[in-house]
C-alpha atoms as a PDB file:
ATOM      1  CA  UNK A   1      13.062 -19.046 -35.394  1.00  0.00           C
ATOM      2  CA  UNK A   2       9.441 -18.830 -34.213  1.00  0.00           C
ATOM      3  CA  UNK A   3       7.712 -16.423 -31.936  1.00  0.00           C
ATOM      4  CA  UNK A   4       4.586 -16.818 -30.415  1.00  0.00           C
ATOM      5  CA  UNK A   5       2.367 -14.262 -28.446  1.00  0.00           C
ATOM      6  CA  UNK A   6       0.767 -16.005 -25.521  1.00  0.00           C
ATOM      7  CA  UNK A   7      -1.364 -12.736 -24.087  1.00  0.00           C
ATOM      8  CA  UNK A   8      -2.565  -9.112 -25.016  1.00  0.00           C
ATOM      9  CA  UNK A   9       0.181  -6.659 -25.366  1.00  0.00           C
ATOM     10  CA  UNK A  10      -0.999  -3.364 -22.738  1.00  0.00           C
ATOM     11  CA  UNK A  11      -1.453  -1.337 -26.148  1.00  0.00           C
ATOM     12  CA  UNK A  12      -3.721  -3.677 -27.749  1.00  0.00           C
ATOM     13  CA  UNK A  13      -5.369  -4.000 -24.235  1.00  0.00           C
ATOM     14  CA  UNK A  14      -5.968  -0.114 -23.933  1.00  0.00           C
ATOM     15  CA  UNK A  15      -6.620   0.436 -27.618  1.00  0.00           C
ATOM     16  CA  UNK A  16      -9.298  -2.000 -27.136  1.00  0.00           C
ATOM     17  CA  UNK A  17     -11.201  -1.213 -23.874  1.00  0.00           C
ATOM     18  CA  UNK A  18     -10.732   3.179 -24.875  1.00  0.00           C
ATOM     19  CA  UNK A  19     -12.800   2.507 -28.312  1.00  0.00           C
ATOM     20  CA  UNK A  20     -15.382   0.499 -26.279  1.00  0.00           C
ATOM     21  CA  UNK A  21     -15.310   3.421 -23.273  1.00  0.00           C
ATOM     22  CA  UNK A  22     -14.781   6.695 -25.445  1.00  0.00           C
ATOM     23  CA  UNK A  23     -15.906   5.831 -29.523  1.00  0.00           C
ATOM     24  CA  UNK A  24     -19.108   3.345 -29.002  1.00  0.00           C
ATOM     25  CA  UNK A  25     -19.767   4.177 -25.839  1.00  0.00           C
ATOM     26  CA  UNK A  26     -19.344   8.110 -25.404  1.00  0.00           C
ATOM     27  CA  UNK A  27     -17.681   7.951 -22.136  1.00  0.00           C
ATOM     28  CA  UNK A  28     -15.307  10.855 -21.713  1.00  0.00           C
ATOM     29  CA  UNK A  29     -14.070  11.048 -18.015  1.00  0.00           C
ATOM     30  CA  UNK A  30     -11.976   7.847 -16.535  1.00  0.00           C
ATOM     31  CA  UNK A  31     -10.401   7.128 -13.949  1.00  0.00           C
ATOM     32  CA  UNK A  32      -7.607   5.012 -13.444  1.00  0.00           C
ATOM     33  CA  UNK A  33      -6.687   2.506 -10.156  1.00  0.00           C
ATOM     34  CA  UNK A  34      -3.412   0.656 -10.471  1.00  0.00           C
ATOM     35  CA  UNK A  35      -1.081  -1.688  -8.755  1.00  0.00           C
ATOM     36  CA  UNK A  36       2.308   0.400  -8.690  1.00  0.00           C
ATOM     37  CA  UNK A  37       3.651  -2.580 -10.335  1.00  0.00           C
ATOM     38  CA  UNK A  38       5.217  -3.121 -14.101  1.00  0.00           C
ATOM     39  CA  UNK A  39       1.966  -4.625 -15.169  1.00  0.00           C
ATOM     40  CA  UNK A  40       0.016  -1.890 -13.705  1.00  0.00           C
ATOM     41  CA  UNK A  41       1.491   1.077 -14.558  1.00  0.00           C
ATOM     42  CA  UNK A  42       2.452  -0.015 -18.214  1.00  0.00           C
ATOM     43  CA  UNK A  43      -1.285  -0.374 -18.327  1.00  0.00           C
ATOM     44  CA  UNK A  44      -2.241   2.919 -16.999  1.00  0.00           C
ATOM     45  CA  UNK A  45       0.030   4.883 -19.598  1.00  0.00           C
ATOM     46  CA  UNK A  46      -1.045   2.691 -22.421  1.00  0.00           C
ATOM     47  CA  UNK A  47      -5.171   3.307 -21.344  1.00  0.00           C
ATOM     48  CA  UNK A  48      -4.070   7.190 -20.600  1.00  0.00           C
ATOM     49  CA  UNK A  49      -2.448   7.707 -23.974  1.00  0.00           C
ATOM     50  CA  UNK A  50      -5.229   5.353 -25.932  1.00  0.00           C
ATOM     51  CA  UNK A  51      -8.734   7.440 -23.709  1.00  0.00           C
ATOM     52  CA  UNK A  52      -6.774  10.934 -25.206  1.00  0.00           C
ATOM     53  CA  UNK A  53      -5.880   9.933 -28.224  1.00  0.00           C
ATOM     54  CA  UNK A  54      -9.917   9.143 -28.759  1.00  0.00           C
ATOM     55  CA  UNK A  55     -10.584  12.984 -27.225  1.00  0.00           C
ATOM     56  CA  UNK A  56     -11.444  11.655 -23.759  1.00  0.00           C
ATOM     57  CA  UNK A  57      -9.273  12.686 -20.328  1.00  0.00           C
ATOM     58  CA  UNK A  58      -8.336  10.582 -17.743  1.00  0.00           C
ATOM     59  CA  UNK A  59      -9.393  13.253 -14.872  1.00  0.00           C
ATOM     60  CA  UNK A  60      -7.261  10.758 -12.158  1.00  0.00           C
ATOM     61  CA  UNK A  61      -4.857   8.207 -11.802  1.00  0.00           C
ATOM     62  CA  UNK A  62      -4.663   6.868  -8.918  1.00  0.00           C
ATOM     63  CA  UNK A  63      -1.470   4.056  -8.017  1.00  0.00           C
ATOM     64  CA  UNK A  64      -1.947   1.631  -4.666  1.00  0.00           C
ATOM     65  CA  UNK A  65       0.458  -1.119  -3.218  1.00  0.00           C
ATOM     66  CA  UNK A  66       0.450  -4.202  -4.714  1.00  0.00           C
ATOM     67  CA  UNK A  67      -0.800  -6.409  -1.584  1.00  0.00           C
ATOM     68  CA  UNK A  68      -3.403  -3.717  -0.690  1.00  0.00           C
ATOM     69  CA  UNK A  69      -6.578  -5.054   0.879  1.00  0.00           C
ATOM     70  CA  UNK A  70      -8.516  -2.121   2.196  1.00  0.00           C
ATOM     71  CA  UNK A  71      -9.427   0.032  -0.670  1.00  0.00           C
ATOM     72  CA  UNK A  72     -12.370   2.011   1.297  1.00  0.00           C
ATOM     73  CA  UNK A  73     -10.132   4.869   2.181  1.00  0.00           C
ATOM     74  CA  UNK A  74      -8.865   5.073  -1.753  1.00  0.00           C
ATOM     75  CA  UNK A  75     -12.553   5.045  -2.654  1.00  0.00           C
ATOM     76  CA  UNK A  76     -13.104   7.227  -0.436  1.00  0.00           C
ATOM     77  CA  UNK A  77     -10.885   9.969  -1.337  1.00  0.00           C
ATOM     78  CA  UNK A  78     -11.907   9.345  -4.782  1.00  0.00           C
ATOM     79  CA  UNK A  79     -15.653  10.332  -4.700  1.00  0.00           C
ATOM     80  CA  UNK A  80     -15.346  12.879  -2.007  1.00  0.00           C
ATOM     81  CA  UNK A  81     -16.516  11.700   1.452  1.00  0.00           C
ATOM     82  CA  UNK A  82     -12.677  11.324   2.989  1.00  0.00           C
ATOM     83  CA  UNK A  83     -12.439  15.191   3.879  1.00  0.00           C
ATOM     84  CA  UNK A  84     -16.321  15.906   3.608  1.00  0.00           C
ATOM     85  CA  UNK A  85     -14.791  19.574   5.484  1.00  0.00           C
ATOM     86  CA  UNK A  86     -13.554  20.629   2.147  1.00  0.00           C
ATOM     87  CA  UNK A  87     -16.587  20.385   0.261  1.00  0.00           C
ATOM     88  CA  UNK A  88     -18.685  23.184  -0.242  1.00  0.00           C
ATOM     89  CA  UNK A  89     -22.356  21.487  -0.043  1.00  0.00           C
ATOM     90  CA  UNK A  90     -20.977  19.463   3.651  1.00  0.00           C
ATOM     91  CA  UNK A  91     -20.147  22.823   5.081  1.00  0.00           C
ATOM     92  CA  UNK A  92     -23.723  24.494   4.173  1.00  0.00           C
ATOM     93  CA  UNK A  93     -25.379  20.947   4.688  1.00  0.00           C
ATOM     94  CA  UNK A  94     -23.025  21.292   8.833  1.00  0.00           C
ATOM     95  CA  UNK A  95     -23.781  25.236   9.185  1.00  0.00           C
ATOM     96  CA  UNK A  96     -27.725  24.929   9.214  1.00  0.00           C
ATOM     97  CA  UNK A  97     -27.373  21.978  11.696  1.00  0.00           C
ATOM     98  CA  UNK A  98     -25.417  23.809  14.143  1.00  0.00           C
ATOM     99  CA  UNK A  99     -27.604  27.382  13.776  1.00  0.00           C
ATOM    100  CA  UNK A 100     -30.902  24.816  13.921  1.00  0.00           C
ATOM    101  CA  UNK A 101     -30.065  21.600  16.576  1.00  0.00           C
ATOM    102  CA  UNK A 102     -29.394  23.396  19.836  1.00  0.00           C
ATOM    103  CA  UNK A 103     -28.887  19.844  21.928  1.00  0.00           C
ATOM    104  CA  UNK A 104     -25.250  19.034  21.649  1.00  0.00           C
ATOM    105  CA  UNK A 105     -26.076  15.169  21.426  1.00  0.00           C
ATOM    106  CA  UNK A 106     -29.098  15.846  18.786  1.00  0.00           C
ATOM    107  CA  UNK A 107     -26.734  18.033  16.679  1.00  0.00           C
ATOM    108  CA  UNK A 108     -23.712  15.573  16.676  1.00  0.00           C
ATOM    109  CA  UNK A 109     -26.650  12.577  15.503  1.00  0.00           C
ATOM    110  CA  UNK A 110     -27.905  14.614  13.185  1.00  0.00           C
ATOM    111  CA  UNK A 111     -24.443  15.633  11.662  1.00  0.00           C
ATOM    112  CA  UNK A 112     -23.618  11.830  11.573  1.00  0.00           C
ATOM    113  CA  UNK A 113     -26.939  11.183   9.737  1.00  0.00           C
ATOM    114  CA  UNK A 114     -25.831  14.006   6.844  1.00  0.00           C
ATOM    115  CA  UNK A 115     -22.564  12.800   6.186  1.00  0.00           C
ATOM    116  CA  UNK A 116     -23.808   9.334   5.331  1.00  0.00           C
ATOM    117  CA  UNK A 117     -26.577  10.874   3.154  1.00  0.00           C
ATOM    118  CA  UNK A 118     -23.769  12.748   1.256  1.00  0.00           C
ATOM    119  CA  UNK A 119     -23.565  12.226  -2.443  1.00  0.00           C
ATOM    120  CA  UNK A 120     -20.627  10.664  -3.861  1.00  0.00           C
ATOM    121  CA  UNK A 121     -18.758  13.203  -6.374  1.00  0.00           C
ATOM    122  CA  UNK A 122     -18.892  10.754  -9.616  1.00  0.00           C
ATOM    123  CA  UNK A 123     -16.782  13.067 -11.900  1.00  0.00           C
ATOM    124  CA  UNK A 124     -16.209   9.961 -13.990  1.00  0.00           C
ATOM    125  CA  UNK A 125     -17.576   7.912 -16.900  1.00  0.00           C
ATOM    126  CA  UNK A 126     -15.126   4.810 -16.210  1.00  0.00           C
ATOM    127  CA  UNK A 127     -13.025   3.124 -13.966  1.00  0.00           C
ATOM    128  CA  UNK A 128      -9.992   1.542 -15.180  1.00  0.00           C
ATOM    129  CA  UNK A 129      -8.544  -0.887 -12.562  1.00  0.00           C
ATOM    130  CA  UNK A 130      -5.016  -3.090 -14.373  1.00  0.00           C
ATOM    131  CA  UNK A 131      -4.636  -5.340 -11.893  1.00  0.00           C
ATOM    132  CA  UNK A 132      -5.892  -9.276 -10.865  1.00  0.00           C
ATOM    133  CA  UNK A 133      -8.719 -11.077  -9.492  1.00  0.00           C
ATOM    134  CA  UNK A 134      -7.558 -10.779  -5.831  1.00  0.00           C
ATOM    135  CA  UNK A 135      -7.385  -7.318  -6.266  1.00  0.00           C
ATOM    136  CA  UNK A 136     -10.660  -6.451  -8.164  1.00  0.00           C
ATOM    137  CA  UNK A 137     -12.806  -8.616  -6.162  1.00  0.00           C
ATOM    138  CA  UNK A 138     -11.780  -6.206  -2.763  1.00  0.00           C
ATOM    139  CA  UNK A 139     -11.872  -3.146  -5.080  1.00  0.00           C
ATOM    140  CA  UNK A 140     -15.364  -3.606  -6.488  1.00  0.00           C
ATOM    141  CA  UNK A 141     -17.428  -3.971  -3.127  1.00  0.00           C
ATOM    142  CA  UNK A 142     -15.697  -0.574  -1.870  1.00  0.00           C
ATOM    143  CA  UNK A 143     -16.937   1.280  -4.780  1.00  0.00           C
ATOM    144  CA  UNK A 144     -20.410   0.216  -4.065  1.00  0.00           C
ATOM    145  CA  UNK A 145     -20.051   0.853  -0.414  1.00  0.00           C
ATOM    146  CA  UNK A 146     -19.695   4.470  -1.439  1.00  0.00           C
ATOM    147  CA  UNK A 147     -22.466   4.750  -3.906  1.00  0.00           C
ATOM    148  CA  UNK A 148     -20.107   4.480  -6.983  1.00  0.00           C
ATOM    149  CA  UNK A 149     -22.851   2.543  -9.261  1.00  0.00           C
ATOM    150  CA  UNK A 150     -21.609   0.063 -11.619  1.00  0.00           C
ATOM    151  CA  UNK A 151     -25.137  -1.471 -12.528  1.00  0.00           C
ATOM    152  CA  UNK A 152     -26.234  -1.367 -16.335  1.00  0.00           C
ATOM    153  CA  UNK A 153     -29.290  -2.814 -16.266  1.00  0.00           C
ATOM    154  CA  UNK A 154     -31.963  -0.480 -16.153  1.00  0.00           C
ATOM    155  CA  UNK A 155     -34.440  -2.638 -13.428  1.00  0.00           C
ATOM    156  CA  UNK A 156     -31.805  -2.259 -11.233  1.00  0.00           C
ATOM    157  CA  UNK A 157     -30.892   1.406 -11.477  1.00  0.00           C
ATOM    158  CA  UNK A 158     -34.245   1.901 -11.387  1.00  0.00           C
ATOM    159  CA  UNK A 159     -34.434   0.459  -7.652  1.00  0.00           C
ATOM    160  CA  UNK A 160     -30.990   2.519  -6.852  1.00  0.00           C
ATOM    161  CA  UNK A 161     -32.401   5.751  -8.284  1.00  0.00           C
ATOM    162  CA  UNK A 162     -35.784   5.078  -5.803  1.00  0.00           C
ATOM    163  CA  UNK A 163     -33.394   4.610  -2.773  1.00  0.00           C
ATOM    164  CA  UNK A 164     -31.021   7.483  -3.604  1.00  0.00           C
ATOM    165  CA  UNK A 165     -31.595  10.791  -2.427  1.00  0.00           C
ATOM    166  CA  UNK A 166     -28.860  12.148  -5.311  1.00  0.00           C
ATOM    167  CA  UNK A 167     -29.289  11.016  -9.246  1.00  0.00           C
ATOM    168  CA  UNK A 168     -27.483   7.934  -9.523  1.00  0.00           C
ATOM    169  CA  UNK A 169     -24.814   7.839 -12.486  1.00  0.00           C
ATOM    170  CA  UNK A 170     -23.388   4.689 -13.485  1.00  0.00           C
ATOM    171  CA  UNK A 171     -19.798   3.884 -14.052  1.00  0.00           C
ATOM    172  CA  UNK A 172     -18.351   1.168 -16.566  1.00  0.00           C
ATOM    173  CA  UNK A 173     -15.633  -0.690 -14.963  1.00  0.00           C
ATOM    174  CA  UNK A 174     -12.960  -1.901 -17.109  1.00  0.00           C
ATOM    175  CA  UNK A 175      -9.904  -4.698 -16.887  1.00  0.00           C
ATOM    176  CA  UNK A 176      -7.085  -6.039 -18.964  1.00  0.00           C
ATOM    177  CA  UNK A 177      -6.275  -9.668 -19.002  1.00  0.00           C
ATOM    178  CA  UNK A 178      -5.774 -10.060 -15.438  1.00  0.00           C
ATOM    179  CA  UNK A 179      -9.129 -10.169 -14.956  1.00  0.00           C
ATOM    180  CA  UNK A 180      -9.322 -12.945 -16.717  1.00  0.00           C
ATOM    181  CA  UNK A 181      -9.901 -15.467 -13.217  1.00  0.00           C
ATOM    182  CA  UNK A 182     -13.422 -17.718 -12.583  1.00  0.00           C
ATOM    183  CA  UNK A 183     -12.773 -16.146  -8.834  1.00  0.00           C
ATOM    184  CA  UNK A 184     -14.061 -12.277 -10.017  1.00  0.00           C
ATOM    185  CA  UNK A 185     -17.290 -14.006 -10.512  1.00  0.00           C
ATOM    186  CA  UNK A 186     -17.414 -16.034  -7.587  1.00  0.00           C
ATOM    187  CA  UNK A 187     -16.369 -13.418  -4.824  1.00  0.00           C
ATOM    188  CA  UNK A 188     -17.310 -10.000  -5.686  1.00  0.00           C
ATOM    189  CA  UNK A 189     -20.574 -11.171  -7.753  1.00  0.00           C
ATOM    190  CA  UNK A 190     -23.295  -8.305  -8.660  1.00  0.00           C
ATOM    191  CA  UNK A 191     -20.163  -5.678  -7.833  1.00  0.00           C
ATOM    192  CA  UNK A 192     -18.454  -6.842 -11.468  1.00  0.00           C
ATOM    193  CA  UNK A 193     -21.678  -8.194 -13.653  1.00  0.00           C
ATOM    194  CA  UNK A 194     -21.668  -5.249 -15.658  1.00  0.00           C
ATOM    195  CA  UNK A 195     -17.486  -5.161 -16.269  1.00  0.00           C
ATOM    196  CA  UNK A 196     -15.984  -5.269 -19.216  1.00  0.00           C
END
């Protein structure tokens, strides 16, 4: 005769975090990361249809295997630096290395140095990641690896924005209630302070 909700429905999870992202915040541009898993992608649909509803876009969704553990190549991909060939500013950056570094050995370490000082392409506001602890605390060191900020205090982007050679853009990362483990904390630290 009785029922009795025990967690967040995905709607009331996505209708939450997009009027946080889009309405108080003024974040426009997400990105979504999911576990190709029921949880996962009922998440995604519910956060894509919530982010437009609010007149925001979800520019990229973006579904991984469940027992993934090596998101760098995802990451990757996702700001740019998997096929640096295809990028407009790599091939100018590569074409006045050849024409200037004659040495063969000189040119190859100085085409080596440019592709690590290549900018991420942050076309994105937010991340949306549905998935769990295990997952998140893997995920979140990879972004930073590739210069996807997710710092909010401004100390601290300060120091990034000295280091950087490009202007550093921060990115809100968002979770639903999987998130919702002691271990985010404990393993991926300083990656996830700033997560809602």
């Amino acid at each position: 005769p009785y029922v009795f909700r025990l967690m967040l429905t995905a709607r009331a999870q996505a209708q939450a975090l997009a009027e946080l992202a889009v309405r108080r915040r003024g974040l426009e541009k997400a990105v979504v990361l999911y576990p190709e898993i029921p949880y996962g992608t009922e998440l995604k649909g519910a956060f894509l249809a919530e982010v437009e509803a609010r007149g925001g876009t979800v520019v990229r969704a973006v579904g991984y295997e469940a027992d993934r553990t090596n998101f760098a190549p995802m990451v990757k991909e996702l700001v740019g630096r998997a096929q640096v060939e295809r990028r407009a500013d790599w091939r100018e950056v590569s074409r006045a290395i050849t024409r200037e570094v004659q040495d063969p050995y000189r040119r190859a370490k100085a085409l080596e140095k440019a592709r690590k000082e290549l900018s991420p392409v942050v076309e994105f506001d937010v991340i949306f990641v549905p998935d769990f602890a295990r997952s998140v605390t893997l995920l979140a060191p990879a972004l930073a690896a590739e210069d996807v900020v997710t710092a909010c205090d401004p100390d601290e982007l300060a120091k990034i924005q000295k280091v950087s050679p490009w202007v550093v853009k921060p990115v809100l990362l968002l979770g639903g209630n999987g998130w919702d483990d002691p271990a985010i904390v404990e393993k991926a630290g300083r990656y996830v302070e700033c997560a809602v």
